[in-house]
C-alpha atoms as a PDB file:
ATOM      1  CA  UNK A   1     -30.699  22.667 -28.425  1.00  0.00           C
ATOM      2  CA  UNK A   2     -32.643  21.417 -25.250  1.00  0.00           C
ATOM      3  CA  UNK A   3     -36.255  20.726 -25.390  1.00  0.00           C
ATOM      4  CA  UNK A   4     -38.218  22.949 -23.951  1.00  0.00           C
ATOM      5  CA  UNK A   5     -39.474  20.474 -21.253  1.00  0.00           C
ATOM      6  CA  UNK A   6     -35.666  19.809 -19.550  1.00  0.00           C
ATOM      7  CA  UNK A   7     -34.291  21.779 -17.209  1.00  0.00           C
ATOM      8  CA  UNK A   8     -31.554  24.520 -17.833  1.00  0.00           C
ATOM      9  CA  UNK A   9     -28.594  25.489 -15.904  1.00  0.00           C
ATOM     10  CA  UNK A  10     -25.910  28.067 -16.350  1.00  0.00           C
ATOM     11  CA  UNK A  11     -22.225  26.668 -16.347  1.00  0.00           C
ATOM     12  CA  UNK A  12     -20.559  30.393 -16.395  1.00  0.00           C
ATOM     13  CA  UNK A  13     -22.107  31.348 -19.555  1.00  0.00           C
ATOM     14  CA  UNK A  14     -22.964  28.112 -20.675  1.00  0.00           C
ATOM     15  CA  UNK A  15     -26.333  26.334 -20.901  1.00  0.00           C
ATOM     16  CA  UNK A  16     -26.291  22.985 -19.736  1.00  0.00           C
ATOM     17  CA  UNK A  17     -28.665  20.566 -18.546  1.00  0.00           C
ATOM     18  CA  UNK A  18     -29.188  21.151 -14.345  1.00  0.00           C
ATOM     19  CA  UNK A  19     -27.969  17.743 -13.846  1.00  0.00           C
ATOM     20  CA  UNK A  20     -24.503  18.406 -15.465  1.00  0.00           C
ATOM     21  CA  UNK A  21     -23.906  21.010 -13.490  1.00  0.00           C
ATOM     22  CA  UNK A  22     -22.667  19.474 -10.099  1.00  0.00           C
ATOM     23  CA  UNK A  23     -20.502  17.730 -11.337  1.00  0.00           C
ATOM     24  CA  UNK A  24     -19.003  20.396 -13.798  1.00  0.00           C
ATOM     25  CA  UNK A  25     -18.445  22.498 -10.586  1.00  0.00           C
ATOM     26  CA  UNK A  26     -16.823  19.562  -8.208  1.00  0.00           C
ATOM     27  CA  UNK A  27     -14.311  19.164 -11.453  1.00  0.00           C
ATOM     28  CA  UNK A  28     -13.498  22.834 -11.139  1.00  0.00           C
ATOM     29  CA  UNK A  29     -12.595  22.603  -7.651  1.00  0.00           C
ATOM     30  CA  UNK A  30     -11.335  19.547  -8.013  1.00  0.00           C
ATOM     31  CA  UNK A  31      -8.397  21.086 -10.354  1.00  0.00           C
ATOM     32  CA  UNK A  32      -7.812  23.918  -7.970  1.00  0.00           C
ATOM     33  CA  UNK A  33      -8.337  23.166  -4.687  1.00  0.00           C
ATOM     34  CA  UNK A  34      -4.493  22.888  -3.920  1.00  0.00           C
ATOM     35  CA  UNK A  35      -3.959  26.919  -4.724  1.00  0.00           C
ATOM     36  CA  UNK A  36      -7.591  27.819  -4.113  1.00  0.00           C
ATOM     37  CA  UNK A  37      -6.508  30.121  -1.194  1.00  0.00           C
ATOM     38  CA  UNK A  38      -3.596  31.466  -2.505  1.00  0.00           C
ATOM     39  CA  UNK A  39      -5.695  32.396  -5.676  1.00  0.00           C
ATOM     40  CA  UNK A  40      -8.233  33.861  -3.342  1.00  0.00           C
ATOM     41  CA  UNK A  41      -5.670  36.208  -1.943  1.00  0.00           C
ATOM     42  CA  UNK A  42      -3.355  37.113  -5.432  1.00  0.00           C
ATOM     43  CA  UNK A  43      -6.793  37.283  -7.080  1.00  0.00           C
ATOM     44  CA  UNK A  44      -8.668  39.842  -4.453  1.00  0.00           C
ATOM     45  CA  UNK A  45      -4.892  41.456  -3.188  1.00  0.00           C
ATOM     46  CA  UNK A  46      -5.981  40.392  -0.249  1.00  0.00           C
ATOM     47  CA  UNK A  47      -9.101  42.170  -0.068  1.00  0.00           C
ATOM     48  CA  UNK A  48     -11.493  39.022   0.422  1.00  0.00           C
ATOM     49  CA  UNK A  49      -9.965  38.919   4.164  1.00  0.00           C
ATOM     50  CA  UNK A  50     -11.057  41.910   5.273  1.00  0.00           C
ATOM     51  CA  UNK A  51     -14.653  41.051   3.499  1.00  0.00           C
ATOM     52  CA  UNK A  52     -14.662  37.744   5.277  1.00  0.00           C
ATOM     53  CA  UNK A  53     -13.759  39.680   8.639  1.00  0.00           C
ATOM     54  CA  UNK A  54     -17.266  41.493   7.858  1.00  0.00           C
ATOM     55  CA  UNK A  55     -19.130  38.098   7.944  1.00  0.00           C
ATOM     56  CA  UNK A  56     -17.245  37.603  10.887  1.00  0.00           C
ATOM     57  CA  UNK A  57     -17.999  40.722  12.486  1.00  0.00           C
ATOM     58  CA  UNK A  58     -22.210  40.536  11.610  1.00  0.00           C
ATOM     59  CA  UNK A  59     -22.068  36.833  12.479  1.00  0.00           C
ATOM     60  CA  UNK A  60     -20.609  37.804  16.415  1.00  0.00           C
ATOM     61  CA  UNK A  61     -20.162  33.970  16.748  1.00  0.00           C
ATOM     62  CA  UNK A  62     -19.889  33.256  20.671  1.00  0.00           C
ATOM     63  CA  UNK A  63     -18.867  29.159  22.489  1.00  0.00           C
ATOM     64  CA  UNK A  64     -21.461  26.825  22.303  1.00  0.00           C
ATOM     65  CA  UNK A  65     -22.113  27.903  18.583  1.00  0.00           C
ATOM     66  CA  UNK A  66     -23.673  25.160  16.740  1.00  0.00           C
ATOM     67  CA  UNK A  67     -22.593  26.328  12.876  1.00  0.00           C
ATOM     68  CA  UNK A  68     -22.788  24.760   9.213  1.00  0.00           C
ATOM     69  CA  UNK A  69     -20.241  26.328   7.137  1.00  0.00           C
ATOM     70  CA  UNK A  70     -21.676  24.256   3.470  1.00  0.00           C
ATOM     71  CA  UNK A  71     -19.254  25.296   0.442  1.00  0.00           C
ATOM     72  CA  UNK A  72     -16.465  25.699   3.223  1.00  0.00           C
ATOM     73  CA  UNK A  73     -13.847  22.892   2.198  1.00  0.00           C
ATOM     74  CA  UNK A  74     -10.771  24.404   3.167  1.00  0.00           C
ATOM     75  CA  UNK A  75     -12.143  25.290   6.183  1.00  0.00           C
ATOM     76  CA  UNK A  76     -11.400  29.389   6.017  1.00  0.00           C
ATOM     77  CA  UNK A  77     -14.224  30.363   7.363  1.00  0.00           C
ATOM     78  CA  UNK A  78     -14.857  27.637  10.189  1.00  0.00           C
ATOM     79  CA  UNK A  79     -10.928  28.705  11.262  1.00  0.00           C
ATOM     80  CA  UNK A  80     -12.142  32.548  11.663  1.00  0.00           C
ATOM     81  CA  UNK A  81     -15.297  31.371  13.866  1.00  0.00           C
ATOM     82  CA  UNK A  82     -12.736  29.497  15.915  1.00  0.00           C
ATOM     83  CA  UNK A  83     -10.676  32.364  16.080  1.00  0.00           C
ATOM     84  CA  UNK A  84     -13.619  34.409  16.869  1.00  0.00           C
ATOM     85  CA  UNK A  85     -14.895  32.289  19.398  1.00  0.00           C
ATOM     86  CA  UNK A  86     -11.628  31.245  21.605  1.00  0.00           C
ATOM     87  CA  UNK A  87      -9.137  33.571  20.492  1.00  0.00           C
ATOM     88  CA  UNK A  88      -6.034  32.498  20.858  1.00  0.00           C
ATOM     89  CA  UNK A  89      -6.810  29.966  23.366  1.00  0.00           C
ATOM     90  CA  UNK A  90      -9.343  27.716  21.113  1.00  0.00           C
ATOM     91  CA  UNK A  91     -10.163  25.704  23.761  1.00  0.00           C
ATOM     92  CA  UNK A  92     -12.124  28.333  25.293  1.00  0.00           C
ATOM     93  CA  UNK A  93     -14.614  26.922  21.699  1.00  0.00           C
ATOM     94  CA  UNK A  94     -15.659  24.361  24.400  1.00  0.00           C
ATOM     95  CA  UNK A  95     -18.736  23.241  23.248  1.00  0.00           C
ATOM     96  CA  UNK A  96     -18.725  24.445  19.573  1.00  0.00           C
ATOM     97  CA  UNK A  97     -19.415  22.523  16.747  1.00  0.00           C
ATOM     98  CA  UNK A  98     -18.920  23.454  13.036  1.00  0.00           C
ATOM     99  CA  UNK A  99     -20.102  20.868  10.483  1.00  0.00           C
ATOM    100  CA  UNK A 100     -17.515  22.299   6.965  1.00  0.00           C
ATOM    101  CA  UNK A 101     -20.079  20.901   4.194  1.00  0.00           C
ATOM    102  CA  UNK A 102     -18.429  21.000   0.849  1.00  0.00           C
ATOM    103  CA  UNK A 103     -18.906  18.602  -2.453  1.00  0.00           C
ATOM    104  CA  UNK A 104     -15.401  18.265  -3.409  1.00  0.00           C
ATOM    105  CA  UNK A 105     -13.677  15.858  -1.502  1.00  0.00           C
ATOM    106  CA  UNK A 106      -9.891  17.681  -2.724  1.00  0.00           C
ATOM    107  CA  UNK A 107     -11.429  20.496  -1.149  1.00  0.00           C
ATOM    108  CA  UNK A 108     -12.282  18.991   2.129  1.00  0.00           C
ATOM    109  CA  UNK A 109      -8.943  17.067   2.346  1.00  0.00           C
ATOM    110  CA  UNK A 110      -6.883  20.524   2.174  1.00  0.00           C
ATOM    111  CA  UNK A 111      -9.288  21.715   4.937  1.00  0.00           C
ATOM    112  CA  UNK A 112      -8.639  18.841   6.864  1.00  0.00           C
ATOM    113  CA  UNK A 113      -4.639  18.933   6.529  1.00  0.00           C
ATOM    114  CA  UNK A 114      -5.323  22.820   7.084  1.00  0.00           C
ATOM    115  CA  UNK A 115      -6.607  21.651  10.529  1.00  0.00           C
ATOM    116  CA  UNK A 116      -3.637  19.245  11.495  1.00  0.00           C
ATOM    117  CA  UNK A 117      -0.762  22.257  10.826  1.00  0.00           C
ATOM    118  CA  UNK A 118      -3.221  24.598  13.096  1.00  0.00           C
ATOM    119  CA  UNK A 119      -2.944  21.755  15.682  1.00  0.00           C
ATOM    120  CA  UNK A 120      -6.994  21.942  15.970  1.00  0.00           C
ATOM    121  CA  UNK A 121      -7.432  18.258  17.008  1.00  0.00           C
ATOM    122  CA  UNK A 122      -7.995  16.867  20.547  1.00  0.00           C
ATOM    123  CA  UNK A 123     -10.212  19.541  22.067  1.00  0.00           C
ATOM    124  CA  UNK A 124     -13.601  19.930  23.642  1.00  0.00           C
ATOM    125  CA  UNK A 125     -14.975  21.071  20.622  1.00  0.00           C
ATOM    126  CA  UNK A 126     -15.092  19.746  16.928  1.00  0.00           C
ATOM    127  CA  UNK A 127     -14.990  20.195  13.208  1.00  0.00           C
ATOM    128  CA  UNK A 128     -16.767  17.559  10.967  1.00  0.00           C
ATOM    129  CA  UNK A 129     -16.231  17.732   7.589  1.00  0.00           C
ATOM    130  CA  UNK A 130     -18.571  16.291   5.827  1.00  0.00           C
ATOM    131  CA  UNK A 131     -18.952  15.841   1.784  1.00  0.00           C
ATOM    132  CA  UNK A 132     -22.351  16.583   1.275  1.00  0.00           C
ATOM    133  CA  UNK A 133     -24.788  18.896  -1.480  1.00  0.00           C
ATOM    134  CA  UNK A 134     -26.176  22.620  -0.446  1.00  0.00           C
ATOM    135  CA  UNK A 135     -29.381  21.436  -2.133  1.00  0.00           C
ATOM    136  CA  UNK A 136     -29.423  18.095   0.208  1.00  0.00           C
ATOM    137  CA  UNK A 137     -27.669  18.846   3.060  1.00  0.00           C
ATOM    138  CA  UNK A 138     -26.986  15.850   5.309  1.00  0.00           C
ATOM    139  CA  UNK A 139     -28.305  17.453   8.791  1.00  0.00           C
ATOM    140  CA  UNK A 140     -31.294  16.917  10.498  1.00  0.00           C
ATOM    141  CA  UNK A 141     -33.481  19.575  10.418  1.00  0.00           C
ATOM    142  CA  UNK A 142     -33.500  22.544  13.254  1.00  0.00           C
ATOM    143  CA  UNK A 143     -29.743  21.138  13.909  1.00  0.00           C
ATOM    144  CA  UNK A 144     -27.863  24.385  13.546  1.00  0.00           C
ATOM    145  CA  UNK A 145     -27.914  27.600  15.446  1.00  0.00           C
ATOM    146  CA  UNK A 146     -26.100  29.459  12.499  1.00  0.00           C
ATOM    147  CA  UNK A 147     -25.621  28.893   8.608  1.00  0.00           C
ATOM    148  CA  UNK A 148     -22.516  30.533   6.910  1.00  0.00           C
ATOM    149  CA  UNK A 149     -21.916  30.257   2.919  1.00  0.00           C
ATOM    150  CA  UNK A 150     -19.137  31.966   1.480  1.00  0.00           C
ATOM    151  CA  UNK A 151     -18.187  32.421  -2.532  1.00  0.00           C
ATOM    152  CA  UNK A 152     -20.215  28.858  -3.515  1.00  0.00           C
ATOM    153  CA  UNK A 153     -23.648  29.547  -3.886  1.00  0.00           C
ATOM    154  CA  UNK A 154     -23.210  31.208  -6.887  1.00  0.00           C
ATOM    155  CA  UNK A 155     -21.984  27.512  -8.038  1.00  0.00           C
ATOM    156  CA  UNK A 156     -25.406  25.851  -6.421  1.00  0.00           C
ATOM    157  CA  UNK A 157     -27.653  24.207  -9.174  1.00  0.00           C
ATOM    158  CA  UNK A 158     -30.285  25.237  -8.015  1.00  0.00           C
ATOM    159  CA  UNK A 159     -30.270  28.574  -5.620  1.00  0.00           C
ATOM    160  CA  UNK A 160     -33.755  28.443  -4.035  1.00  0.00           C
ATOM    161  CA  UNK A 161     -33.704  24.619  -3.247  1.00  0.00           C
ATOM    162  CA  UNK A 162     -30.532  25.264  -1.321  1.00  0.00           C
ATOM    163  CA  UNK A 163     -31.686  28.401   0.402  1.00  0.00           C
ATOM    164  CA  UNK A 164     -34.510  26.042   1.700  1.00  0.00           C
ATOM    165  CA  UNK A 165     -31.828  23.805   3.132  1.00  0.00           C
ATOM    166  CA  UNK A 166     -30.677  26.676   4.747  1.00  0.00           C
ATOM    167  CA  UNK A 167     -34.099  27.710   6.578  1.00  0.00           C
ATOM    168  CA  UNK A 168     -34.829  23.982   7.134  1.00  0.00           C
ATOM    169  CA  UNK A 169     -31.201  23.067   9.538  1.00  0.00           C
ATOM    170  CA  UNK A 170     -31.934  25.971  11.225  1.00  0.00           C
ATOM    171  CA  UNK A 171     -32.896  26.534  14.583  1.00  0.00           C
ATOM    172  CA  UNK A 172     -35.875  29.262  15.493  1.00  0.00           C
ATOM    173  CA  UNK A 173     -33.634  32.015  16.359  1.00  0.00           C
ATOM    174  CA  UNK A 174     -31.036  30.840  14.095  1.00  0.00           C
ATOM    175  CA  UNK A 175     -29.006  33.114  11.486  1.00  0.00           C
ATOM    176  CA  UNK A 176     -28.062  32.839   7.743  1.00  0.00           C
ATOM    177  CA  UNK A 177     -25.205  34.409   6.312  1.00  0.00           C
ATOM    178  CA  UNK A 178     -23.926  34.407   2.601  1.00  0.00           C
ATOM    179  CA  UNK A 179     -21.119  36.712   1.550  1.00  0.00           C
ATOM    180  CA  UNK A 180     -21.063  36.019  -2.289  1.00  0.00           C
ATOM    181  CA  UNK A 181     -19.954  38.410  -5.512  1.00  0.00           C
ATOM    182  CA  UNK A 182     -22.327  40.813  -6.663  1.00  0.00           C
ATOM    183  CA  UNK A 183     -23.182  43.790  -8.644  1.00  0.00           C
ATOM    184  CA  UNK A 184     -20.744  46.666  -8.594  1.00  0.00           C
ATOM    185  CA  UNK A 185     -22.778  49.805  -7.687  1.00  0.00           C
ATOM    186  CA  UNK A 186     -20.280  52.268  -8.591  1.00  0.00           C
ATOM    187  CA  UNK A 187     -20.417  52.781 -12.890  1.00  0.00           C
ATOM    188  CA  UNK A 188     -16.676  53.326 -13.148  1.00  0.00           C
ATOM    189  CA  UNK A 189     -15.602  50.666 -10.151  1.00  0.00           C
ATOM    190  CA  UNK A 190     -17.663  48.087 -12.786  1.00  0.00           C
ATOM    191  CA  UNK A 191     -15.792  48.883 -16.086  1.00  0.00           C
ATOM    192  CA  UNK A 192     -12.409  48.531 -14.356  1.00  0.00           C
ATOM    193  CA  UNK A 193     -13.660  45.369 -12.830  1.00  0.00           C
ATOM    194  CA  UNK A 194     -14.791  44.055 -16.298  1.00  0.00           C
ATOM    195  CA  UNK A 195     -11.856  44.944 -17.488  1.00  0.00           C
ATOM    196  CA  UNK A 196      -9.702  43.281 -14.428  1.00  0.00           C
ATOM    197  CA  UNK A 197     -11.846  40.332 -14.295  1.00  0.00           C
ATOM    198  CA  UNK A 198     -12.226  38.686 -17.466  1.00  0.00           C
ATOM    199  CA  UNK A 199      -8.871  39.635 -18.682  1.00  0.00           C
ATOM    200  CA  UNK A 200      -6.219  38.953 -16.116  1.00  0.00           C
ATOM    201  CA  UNK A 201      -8.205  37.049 -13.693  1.00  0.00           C
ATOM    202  CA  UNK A 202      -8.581  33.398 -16.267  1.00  0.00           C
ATOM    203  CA  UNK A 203      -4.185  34.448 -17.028  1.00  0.00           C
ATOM    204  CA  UNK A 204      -3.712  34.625 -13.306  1.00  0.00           C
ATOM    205  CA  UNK A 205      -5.550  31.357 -13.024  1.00  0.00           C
ATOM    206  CA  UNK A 206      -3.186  29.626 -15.504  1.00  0.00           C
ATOM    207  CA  UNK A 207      -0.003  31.186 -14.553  1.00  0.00           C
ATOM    208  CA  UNK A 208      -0.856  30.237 -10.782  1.00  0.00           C
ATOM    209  CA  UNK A 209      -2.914  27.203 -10.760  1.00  0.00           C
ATOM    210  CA  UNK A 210      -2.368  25.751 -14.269  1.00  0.00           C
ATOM    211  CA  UNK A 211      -5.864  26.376 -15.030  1.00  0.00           C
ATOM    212  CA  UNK A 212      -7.261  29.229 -17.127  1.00  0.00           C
ATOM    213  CA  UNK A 213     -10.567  27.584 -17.621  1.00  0.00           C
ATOM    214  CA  UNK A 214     -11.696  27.038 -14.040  1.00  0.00           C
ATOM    215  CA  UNK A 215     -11.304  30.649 -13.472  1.00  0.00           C
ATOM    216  CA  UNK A 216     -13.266  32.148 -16.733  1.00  0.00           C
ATOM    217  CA  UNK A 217     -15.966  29.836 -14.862  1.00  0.00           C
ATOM    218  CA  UNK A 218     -15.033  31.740 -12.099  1.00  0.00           C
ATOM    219  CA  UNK A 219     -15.245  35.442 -13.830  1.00  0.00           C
ATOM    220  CA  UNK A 220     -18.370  33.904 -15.470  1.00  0.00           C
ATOM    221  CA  UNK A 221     -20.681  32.653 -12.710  1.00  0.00           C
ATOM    222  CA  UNK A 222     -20.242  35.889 -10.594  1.00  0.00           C
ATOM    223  CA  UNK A 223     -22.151  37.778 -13.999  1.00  0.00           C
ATOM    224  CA  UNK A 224     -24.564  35.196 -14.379  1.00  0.00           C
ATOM    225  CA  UNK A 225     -25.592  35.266 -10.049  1.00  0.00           C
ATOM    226  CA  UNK A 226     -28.524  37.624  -8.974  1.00  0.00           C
ATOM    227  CA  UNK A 227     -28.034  41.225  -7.998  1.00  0.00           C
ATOM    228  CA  UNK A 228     -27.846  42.336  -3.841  1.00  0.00           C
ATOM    229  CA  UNK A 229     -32.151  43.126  -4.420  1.00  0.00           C
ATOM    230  CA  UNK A 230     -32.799  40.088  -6.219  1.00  0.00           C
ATOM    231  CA  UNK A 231     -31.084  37.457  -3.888  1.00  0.00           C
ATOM    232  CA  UNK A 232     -32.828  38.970  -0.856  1.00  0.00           C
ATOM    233  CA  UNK A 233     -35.914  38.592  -2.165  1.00  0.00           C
ATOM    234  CA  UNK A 234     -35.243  35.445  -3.010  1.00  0.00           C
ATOM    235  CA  UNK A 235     -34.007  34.547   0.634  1.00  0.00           C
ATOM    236  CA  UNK A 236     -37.226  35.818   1.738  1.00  0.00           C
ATOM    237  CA  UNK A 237     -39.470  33.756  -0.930  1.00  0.00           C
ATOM    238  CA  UNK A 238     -37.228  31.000   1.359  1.00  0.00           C
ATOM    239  CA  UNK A 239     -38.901  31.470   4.531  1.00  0.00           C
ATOM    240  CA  UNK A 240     -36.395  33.384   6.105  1.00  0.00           C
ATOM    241  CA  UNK A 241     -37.219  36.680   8.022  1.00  0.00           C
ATOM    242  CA  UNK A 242     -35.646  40.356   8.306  1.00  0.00           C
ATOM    243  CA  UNK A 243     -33.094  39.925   4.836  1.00  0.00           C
ATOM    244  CA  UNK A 244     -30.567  42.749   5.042  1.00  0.00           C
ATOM    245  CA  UNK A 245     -27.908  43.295   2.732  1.00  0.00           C
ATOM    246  CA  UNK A 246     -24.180  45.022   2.556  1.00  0.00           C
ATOM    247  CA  UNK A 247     -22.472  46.109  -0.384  1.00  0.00           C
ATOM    248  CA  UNK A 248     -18.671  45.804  -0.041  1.00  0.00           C
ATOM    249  CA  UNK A 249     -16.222  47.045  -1.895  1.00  0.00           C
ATOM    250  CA  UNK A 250     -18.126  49.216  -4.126  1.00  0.00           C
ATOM    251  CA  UNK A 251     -20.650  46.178  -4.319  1.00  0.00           C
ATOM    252  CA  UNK A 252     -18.050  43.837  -5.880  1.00  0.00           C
ATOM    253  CA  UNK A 253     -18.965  41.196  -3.038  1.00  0.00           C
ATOM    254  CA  UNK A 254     -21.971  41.782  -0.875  1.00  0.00           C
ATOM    255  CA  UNK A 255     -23.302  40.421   2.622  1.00  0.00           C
ATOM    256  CA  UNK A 256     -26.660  38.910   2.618  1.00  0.00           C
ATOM    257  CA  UNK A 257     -28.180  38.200   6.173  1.00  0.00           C
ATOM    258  CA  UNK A 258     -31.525  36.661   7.420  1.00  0.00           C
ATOM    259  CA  UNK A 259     -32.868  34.435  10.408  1.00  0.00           C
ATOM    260  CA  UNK A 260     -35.083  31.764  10.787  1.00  0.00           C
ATOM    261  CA  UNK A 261     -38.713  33.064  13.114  1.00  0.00           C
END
């Protein structure tokens, strides 16, 4: 047992002390990061496209978009901004930046080799990808018009210290935008999901990726992350201004949005 003065941390639904964590997580993503998309899609049927297209959708992204995607490593969401931005002409993103922030150098490496096959080098605009921690990110502050986070703050040490990264790269004006897992709403959606989840997601995850463990973390850390109500209020405790939320899927992934007054 820990002494009552050291600080705590949930690994899925293990206590551990906070600074274990971080590097707990990186070794997950380490292990997976070469079928972390495919898992994403065999896991969700596809599903966590069209919830992604949401973020898209709220975030309205237009050129000249200065964006830090942090948790982002193999780049899915910076490519949709692109997309969003130039269409299929991406060097109408003239201007753009997105800084891709993740802590798992695997992860960033398949984002980068993501971004030679799409042929995304050589224009106006640019992607750094940059390893770096959501509690300590390495941006100046008021450096960003726009903050995206998708699926990795649930794996964040320490939630509220990274949520005040979030307010302090941002620009007055500037938007915040988490699309995590979340509390199903719907009583009979929820059993089914248990039931989904914690049996065939970890099977999936070792007939797939070779790695049941990494994905009962996976099932685990989306139980042990705050409900829609409690996360916005946390945002808010944050210093950021007019938190709204949307439940997707039944509430099985949820939109959180704010800005920075």
């Amino acid at each position: 047992m820990m002494n009552e003065e050291e600080q705590r941390a949930w690994f899925g639904f293990r206590e551990v002390h906070e600074t274990e964590k971080a590097s707990l997580v990186r070794g997950v993503f380490d292990s997976v990061a070469g079928r972390y998309d495919l898992m994403n899609d065999l896991m969700s049927g596809g599903v966590h496209r069209l919830w992604k297209a949401s973020m898209m959708d709220w975030l309205a992204p237009r050129p000249g978009l200065h964006l830090v995607d942090v948790a982002g490593g193999t780049g899915d969401i910076a490519f949709r901004v692109l997309d969003r931005i130039g269409g299929p002409d991406a060097a109408a993103a003239s201007g753009s930046s997105i800084t891709v922030c993740d802590m798992t150098p695997a992860m960033l490496q398949v984002g980068r080799d993501r971004a030679i096959d799409r042929g995304l080098l050589g224009h106006d605009w640019r992607i750094d990808w940059v390893a770096g921690n959501a509690e300590d990110l390495p941006l100046a502050d008021r450096s960003c018009d726009a903050y995206t986070i998708a699926f990795g703050l649930r794996n964040v040490t320490r939630i509220d210290r990274a949520l005040a990264e979030a307010r302090r790269v941002l620009r007055p004006g500037g938007r915040f935008l988490c699309l995590e897992f979340s509390q199903v709403a719907l009583p009979i959606l929820a059993r089914l999901y248990d039931l989904y989840s914690f049996r065939m997601l970890p099977l999936l995850g070792q007939m797939v990726a070779g790695d049941r463990e990494s994905y009962q973390y996976l099932v685990e850390s989306i139980r042990r992350f705050p409900p829609q109500e409690a996360l916005a209020a946390r945002i808010a405790a944050a210093g950021l201004s007019q938190v709204k939320f949307r439940n997707l899927t039944g509430g099985i992934a949820a939109l959180h949005s704010a800005w920075r007054l």
